[in-house]
N, C-alpha and C. Protein backbone atom coordinates (compact mmCIF):
# COMPACT_ATOMS: atom_id res chain seq x y z
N UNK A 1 21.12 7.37 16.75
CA UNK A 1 22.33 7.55 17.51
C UNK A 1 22.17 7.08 18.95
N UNK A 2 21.08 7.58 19.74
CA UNK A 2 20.45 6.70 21.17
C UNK A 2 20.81 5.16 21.19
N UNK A 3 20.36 4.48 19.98
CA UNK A 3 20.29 2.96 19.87
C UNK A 3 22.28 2.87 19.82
N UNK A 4 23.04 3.35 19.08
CA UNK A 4 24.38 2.90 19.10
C UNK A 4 24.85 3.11 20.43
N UNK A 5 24.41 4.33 21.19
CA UNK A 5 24.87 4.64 22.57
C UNK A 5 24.43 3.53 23.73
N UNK A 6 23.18 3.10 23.27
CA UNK A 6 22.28 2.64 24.45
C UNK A 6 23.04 1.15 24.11
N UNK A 7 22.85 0.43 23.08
CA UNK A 7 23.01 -0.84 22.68
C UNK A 7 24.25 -0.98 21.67
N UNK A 8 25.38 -1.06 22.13
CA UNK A 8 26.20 -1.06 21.63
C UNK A 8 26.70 -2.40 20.99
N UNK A 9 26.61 -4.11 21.16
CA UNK A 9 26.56 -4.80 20.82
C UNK A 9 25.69 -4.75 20.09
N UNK A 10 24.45 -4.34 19.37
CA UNK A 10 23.85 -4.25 17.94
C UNK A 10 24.61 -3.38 16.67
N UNK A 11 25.30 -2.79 17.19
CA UNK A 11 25.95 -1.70 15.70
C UNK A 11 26.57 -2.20 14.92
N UNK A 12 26.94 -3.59 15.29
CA UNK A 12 27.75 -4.40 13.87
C UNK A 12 26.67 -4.84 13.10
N UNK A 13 25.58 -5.58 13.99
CA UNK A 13 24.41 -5.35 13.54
C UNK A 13 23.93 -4.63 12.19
N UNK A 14 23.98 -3.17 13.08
CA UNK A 14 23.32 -2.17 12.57
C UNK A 14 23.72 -1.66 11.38
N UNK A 15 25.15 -1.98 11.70
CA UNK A 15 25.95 -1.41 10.21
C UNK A 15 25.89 -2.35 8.96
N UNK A 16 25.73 -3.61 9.19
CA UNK A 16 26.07 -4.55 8.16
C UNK A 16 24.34 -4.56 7.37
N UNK A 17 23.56 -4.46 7.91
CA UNK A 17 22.39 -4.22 7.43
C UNK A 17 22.13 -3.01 6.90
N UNK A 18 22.65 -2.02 7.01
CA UNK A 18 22.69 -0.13 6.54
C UNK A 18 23.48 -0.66 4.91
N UNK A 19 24.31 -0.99 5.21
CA UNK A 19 25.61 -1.20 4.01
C UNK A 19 24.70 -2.33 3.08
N UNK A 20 24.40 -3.21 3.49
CA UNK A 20 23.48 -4.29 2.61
C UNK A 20 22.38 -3.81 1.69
N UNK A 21 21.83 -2.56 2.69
CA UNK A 21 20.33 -2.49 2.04
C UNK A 21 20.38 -1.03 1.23
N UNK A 22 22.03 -0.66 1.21
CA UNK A 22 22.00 0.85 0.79
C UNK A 22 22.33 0.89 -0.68
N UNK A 23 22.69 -0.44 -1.58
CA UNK A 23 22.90 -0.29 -3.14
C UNK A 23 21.15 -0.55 -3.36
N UNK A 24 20.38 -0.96 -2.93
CA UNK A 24 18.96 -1.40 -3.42
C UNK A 24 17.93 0.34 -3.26
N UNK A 25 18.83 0.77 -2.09
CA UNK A 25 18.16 1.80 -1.96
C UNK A 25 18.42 3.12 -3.09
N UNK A 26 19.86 2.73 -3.01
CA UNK A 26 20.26 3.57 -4.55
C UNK A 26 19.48 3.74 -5.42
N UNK A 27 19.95 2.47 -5.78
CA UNK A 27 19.22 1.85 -7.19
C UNK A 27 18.02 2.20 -7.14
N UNK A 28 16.80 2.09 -6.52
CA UNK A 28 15.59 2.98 -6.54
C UNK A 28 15.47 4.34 -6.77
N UNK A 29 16.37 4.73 -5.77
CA UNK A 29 16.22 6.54 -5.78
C UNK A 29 16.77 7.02 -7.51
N UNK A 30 17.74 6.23 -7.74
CA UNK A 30 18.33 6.40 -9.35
C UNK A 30 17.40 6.31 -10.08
N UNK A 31 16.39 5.07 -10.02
CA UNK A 31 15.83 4.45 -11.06
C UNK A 31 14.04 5.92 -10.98
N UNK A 32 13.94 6.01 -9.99
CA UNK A 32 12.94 7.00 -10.16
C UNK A 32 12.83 8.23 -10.23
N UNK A 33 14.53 8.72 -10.41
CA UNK A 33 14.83 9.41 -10.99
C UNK A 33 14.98 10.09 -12.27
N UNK A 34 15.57 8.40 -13.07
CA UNK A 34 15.41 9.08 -14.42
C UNK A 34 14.35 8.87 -14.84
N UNK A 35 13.46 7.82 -14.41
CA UNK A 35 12.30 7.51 -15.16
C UNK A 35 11.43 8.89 -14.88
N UNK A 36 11.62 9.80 -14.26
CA UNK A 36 10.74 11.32 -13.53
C UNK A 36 9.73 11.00 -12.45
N UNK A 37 9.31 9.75 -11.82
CA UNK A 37 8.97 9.62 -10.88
C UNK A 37 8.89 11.07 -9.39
N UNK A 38 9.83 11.60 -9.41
CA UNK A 38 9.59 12.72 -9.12
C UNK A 38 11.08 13.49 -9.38
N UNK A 39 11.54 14.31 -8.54
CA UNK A 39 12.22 15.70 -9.21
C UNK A 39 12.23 16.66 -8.16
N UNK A 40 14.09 16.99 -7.78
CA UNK A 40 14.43 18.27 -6.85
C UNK A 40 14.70 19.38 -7.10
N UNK A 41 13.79 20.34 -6.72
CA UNK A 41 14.26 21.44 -7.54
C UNK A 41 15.50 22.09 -6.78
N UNK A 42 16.51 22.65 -7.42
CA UNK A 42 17.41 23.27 -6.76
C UNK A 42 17.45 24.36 -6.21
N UNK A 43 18.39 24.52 -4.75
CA UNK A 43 18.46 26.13 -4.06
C UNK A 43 18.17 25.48 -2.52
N UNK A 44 17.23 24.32 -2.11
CA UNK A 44 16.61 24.42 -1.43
C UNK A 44 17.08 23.01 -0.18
N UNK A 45 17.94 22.82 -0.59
CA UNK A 45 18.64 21.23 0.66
C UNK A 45 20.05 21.98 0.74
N UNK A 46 20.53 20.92 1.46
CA UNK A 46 22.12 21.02 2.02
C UNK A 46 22.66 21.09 1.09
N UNK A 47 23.11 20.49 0.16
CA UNK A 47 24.45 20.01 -0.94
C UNK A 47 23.33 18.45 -1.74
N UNK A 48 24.19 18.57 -2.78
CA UNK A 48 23.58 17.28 -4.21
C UNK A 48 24.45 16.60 -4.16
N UNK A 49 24.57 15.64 -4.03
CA UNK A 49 24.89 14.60 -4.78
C UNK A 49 25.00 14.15 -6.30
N UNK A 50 25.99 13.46 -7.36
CA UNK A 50 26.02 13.48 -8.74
C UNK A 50 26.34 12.40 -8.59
N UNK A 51 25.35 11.36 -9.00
CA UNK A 51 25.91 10.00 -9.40
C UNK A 51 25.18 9.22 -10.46
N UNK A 52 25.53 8.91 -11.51
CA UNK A 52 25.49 8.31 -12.93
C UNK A 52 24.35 8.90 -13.57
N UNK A 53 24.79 10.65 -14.21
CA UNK A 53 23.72 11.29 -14.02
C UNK A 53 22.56 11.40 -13.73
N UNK A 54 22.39 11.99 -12.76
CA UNK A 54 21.20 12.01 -11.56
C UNK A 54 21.96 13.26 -10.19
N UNK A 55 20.63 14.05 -10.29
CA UNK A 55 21.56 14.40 -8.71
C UNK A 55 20.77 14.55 -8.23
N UNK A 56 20.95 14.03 -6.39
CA UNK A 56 19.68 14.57 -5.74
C UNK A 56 20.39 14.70 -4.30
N UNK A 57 19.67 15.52 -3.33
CA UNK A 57 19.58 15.94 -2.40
C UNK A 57 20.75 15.01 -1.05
N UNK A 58 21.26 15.63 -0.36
CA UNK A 58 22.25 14.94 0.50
C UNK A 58 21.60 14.53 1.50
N UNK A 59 20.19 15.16 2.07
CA UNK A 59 19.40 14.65 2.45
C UNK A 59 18.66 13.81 2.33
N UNK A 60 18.79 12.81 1.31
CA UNK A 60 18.21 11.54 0.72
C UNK A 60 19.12 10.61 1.31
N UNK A 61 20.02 10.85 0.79
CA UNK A 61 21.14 10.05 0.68
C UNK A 61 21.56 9.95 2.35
N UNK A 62 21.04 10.60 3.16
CA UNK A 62 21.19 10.86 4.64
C UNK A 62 20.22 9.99 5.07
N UNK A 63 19.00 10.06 4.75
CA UNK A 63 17.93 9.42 4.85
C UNK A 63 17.84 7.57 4.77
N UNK A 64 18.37 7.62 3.86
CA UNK A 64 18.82 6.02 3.68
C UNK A 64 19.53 5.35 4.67
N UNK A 65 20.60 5.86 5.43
CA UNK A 65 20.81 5.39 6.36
C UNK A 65 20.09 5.57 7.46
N UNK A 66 19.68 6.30 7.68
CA UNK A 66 18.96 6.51 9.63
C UNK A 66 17.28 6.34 9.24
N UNK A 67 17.03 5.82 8.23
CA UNK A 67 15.77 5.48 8.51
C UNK A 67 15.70 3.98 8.63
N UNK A 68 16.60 2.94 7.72
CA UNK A 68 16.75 1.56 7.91
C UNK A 68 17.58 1.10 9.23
N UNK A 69 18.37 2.43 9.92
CA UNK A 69 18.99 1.95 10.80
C UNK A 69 17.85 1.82 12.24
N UNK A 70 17.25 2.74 11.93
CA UNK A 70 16.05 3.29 13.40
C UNK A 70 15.11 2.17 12.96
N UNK A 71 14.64 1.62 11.90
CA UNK A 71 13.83 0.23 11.81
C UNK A 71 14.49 -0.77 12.44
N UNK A 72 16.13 -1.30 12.50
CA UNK A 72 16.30 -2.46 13.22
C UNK A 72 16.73 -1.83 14.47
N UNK A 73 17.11 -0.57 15.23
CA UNK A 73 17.29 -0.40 16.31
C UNK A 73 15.54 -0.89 16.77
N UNK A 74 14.62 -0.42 16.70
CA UNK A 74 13.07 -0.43 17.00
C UNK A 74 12.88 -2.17 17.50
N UNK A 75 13.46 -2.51 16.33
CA UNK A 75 13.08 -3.81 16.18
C UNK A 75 13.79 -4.76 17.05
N UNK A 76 15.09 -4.26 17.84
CA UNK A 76 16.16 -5.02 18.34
C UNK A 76 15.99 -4.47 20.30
N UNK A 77 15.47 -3.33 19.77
CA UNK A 77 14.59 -3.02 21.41
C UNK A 77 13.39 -3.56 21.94
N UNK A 78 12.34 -4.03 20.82
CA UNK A 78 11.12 -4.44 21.27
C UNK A 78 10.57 -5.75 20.80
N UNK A 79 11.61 -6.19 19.50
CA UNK A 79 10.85 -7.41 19.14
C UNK A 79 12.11 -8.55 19.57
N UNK A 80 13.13 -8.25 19.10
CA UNK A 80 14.57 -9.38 19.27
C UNK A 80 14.83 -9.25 20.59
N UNK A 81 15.78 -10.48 20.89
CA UNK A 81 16.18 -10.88 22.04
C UNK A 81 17.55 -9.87 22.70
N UNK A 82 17.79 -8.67 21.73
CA UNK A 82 18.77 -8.14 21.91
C UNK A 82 20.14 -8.57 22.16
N UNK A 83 20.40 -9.21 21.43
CA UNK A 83 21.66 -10.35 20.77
C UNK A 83 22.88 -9.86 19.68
């Protein structure tokens, strides 16, 4: 949230890369899901999510965005020309 405040010409940026990289991220969290890769037990996050049976944590699904977003903010503060 700092990086959208601070650098506001990156958030189209920021967004079009969140939205790009968030069906691949799905698709993983799905896929190692059913295969049992691992497993949430319930009682213990915010709210679930239900999508093509599978449910997991809203905190995942939270996760996906602000962790790929804080990689290109990082990256747009210290490595790019900030463009």
């Amino acid at each position: 949230m700092i990086g959208f405040y601070k650098f506001p010409k990156i958030s189209g940026k920021i967004s079009v890369f969140v939205f790009s990289m968030l069906p691949a991220s799905l698709a993983y969290e799905l896929t190692a899901l059913s295969l049992g890769h691992w497993y949430f037990r319930r009682g213990f996050h915010i709210g679930y999510a239900h999508m093509f049976g599978q449910i997991f944590p809203l905190e995942e699904l939270l996760s996906m965005f602000s962790i790929v977003a804080g990689i290109l903010v990082i990256h747009e503060v210290f490595a790019d020309d900030r463009k």
